[in-house]
PDB file of N, CA and C in Angstrom:
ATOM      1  N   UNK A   1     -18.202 -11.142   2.326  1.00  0.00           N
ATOM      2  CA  UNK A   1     -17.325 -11.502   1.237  1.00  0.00           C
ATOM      3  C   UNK A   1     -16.582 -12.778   1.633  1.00  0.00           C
ATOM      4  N   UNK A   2     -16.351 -13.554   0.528  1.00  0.00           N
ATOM      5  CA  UNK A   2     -15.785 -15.195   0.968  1.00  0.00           C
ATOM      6  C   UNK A   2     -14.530 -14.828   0.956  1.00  0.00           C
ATOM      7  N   UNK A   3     -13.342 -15.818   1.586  1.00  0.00           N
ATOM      8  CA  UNK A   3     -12.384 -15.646   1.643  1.00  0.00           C
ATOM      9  C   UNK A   3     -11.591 -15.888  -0.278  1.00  0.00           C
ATOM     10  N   UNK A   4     -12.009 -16.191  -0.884  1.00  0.00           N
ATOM     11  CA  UNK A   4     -11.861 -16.588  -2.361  1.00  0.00           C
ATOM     12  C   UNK A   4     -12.029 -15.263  -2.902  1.00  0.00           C
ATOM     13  N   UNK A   5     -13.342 -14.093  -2.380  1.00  0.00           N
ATOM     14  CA  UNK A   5     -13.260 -13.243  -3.174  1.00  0.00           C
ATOM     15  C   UNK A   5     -12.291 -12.056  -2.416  1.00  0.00           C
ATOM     16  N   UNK A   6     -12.429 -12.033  -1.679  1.00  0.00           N
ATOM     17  CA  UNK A   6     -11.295 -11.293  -1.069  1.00  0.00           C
ATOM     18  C   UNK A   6      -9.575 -11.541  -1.346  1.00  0.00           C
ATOM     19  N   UNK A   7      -9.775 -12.531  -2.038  1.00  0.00           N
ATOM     20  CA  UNK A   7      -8.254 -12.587  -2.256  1.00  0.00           C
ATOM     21  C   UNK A   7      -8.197 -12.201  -3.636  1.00  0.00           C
ATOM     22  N   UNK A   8      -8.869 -12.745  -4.703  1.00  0.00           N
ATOM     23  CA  UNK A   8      -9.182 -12.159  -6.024  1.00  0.00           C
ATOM     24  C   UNK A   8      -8.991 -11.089  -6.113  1.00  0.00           C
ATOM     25  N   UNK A   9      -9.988 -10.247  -5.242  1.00  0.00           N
ATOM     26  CA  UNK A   9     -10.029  -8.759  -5.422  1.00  0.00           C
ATOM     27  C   UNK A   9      -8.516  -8.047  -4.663  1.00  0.00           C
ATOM     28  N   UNK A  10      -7.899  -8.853  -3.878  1.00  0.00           N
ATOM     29  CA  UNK A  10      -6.594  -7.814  -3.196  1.00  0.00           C
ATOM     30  C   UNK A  10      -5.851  -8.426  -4.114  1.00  0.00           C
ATOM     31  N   UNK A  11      -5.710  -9.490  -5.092  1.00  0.00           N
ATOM     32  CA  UNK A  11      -4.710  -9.326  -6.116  1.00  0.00           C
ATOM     33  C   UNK A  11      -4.651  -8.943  -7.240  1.00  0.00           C
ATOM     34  N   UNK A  12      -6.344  -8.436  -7.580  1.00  0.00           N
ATOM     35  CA  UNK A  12      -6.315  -7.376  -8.844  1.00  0.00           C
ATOM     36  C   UNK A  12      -5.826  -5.925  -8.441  1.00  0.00           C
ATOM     37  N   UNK A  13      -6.601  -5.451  -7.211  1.00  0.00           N
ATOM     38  CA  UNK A  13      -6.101  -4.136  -6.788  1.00  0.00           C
ATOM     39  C   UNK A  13      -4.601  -4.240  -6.745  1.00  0.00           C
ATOM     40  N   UNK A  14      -3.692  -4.993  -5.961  1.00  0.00           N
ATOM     41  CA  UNK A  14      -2.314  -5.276  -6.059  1.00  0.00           C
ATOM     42  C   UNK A  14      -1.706  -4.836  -7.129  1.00  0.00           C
ATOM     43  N   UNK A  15      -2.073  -5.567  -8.430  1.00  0.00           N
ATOM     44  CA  UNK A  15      -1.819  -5.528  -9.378  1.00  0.00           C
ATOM     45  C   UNK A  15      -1.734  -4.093 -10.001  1.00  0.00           C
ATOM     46  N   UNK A  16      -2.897  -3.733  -9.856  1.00  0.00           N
ATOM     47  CA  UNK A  16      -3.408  -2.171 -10.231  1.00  0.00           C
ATOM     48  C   UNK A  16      -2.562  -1.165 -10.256  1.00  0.00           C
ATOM     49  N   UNK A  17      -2.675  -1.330  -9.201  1.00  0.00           N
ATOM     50  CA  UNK A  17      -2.155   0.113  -7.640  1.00  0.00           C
ATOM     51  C   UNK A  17      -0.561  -0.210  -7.102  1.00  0.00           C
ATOM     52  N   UNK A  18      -0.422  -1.329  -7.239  1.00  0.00           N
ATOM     53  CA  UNK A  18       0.916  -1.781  -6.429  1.00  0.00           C
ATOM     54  C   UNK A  18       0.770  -1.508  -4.863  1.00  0.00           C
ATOM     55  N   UNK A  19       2.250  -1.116  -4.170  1.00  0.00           N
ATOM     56  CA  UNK A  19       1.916  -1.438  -3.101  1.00  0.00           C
ATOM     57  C   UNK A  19       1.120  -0.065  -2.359  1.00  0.00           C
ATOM     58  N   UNK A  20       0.732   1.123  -2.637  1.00  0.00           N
ATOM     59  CA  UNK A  20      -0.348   1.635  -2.633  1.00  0.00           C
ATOM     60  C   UNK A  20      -1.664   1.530  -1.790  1.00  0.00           C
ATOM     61  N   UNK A  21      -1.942   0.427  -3.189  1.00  0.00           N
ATOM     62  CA  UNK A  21      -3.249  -0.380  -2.753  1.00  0.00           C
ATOM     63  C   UNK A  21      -3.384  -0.766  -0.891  1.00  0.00           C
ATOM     64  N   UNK A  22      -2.513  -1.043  -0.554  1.00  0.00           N
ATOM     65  CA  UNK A  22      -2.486  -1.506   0.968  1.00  0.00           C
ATOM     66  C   UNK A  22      -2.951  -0.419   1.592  1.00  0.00           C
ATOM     67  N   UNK A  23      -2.074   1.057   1.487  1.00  0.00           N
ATOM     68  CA  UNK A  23      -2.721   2.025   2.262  1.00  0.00           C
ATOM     69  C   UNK A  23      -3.961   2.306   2.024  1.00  0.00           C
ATOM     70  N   UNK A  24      -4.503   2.509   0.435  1.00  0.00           N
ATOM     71  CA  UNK A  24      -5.744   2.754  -0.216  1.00  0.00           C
ATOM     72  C   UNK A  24      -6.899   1.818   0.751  1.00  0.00           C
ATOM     73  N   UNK A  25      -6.733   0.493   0.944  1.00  0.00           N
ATOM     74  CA  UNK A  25      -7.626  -0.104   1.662  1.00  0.00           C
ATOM     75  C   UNK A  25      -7.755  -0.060   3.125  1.00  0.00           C
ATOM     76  N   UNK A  26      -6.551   0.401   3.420  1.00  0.00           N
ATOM     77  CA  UNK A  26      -6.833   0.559   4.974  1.00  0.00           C
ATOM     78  C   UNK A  26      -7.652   2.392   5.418  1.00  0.00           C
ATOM     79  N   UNK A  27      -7.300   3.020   4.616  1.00  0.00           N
ATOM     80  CA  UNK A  27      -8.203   4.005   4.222  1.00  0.00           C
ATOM     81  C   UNK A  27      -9.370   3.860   4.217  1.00  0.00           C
ATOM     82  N   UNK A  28      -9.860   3.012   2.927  1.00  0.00           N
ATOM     83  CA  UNK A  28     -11.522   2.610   3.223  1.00  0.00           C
ATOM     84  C   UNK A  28     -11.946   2.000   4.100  1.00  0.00           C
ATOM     85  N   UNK A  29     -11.317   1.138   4.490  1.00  0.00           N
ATOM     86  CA  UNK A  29     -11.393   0.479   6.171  1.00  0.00           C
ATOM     87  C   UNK A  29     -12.049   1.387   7.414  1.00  0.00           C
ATOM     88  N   UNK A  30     -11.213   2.860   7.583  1.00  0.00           N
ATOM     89  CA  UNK A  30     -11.292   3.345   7.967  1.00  0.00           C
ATOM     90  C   UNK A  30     -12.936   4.345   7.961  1.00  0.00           C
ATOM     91  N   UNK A  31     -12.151   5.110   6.619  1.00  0.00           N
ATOM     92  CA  UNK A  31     -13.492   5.299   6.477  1.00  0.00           C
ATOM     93  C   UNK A  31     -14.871   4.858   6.421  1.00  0.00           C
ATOM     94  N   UNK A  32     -15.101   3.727   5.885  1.00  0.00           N
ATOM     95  CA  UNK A  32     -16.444   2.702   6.675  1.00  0.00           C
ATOM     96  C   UNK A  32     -16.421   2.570   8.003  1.00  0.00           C
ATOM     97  N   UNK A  33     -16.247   2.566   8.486  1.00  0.00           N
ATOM     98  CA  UNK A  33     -16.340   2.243  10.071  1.00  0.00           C
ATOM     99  C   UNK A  33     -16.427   3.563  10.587  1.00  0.00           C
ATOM    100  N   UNK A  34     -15.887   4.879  10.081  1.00  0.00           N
ATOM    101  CA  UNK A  34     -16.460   6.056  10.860  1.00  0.00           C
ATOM    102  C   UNK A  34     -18.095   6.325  10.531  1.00  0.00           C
ATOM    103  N   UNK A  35     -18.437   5.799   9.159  1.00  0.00           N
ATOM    104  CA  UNK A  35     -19.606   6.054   8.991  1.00  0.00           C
ATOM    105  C   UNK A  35     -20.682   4.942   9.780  1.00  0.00           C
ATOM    106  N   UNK A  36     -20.375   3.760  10.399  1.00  0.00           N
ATOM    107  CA  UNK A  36     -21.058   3.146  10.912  1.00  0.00           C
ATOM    108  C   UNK A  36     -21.123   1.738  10.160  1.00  0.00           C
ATOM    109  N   UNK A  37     -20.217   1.450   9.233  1.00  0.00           N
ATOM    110  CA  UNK A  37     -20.653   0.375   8.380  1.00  0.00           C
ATOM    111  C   UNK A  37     -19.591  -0.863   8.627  1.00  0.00           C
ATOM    112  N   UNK A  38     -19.399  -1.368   9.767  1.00  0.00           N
ATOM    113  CA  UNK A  38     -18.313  -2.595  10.261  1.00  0.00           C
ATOM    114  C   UNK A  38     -18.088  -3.119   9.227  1.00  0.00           C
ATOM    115  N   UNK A  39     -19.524  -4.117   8.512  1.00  0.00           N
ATOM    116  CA  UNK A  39     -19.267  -5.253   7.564  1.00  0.00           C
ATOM    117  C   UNK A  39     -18.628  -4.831   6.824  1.00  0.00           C
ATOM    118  N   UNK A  40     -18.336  -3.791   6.120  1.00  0.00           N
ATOM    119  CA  UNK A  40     -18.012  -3.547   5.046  1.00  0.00           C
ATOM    120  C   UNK A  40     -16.072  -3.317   5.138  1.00  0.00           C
ATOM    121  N   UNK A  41     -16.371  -2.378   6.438  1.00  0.00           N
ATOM    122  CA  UNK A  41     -14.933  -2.126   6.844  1.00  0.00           C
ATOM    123  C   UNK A  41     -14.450  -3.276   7.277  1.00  0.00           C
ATOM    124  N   UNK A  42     -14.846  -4.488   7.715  1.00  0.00           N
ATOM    125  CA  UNK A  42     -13.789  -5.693   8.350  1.00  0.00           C
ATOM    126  C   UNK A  42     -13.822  -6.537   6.759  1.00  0.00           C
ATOM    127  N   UNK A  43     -14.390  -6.219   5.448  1.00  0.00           N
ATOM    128  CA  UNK A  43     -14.416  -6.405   4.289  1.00  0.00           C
ATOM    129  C   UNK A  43     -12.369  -6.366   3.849  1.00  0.00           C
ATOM    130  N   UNK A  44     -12.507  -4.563   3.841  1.00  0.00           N
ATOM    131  CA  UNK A  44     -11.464  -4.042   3.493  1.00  0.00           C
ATOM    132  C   UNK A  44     -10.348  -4.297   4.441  1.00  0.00           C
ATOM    133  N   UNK A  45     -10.487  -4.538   5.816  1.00  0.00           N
ATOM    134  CA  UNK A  45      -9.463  -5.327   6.374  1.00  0.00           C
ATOM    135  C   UNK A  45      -8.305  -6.208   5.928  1.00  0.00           C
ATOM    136  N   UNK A  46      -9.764  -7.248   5.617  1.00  0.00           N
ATOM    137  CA  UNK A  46      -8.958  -8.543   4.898  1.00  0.00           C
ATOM    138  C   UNK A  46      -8.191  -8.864   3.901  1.00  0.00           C
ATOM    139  N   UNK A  47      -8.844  -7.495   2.979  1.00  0.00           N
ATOM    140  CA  UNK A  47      -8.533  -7.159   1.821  1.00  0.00           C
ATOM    141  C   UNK A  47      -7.022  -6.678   1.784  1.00  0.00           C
ATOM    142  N   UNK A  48      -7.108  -5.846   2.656  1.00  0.00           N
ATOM    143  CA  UNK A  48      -5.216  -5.491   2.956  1.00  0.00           C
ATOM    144  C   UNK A  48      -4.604  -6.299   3.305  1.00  0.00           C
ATOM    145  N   UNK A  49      -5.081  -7.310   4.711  1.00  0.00           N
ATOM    146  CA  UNK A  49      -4.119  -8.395   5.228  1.00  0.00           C
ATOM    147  C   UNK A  49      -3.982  -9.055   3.902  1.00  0.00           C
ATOM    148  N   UNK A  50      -4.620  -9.702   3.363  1.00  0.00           N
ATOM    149  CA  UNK A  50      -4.355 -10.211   1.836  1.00  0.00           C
ATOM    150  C   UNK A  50      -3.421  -9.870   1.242  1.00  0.00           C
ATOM    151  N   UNK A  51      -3.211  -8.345   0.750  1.00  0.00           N
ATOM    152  CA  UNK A  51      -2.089  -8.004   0.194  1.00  0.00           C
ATOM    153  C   UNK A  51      -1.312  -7.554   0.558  1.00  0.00           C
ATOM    154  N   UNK A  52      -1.170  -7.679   2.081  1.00  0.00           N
ATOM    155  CA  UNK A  52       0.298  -7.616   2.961  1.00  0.00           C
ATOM    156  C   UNK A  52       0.914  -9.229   2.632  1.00  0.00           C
ATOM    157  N   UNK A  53       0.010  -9.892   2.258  1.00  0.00           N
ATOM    158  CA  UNK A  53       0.529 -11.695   2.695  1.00  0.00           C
ATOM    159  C   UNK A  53       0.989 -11.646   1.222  1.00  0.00           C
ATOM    160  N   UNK A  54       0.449 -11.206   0.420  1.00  0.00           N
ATOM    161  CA  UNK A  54       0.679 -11.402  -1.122  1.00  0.00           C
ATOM    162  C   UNK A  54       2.266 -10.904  -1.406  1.00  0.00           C
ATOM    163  N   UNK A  55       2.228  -9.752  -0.595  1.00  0.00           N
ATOM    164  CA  UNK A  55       4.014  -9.031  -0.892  1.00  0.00           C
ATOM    165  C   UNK A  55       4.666  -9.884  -0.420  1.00  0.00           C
ATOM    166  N   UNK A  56       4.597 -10.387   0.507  1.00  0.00           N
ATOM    167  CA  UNK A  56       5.285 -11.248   1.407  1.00  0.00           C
ATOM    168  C   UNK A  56       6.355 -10.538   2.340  1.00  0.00           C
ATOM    169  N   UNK A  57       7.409 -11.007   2.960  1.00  0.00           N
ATOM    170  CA  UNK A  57       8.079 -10.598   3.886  1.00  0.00           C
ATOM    171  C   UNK A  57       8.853  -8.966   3.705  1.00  0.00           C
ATOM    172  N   UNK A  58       9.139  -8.359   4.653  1.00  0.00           N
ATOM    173  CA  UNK A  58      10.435  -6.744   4.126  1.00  0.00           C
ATOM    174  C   UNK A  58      11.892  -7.673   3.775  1.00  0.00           C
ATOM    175  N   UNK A  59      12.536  -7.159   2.900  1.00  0.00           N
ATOM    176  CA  UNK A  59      13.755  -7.756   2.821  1.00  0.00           C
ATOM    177  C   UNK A  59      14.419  -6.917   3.211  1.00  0.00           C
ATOM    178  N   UNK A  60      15.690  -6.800   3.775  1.00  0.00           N
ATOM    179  CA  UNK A  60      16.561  -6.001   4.171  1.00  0.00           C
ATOM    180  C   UNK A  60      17.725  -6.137   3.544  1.00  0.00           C
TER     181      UNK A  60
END
């Protein structure tokens, strides 16, 4: 996945799901990679770092 679509897609899910979505993908992350499937799981990685960067900072 290009870095273009990976961002597309973590700011529709974003959108979706709200902040959610972050755990939701690190979930599938997870789960791909127990089944044996890296590419897919370092997919959903990015996909979260994406929409950790998208929220932007914790405010306090």
């Amino acid at each position: 996945m290009q870095a273009v679509e990976v961002h597309d897609y973590a700011r529709k899910l974003l959108a979706q799901r709200g902040a959610s979505a972050i755990a939701e993908a690190a979930q599938k992350a997870a789960s791909l990679e127990e089944e044996g499937n890296a590419k897919d799981a370092a997919d959903w990685r990015r996909i979260a770092d994406a929409m950790k960067q998208m929220r932007g900072p914790h405010q306090s």
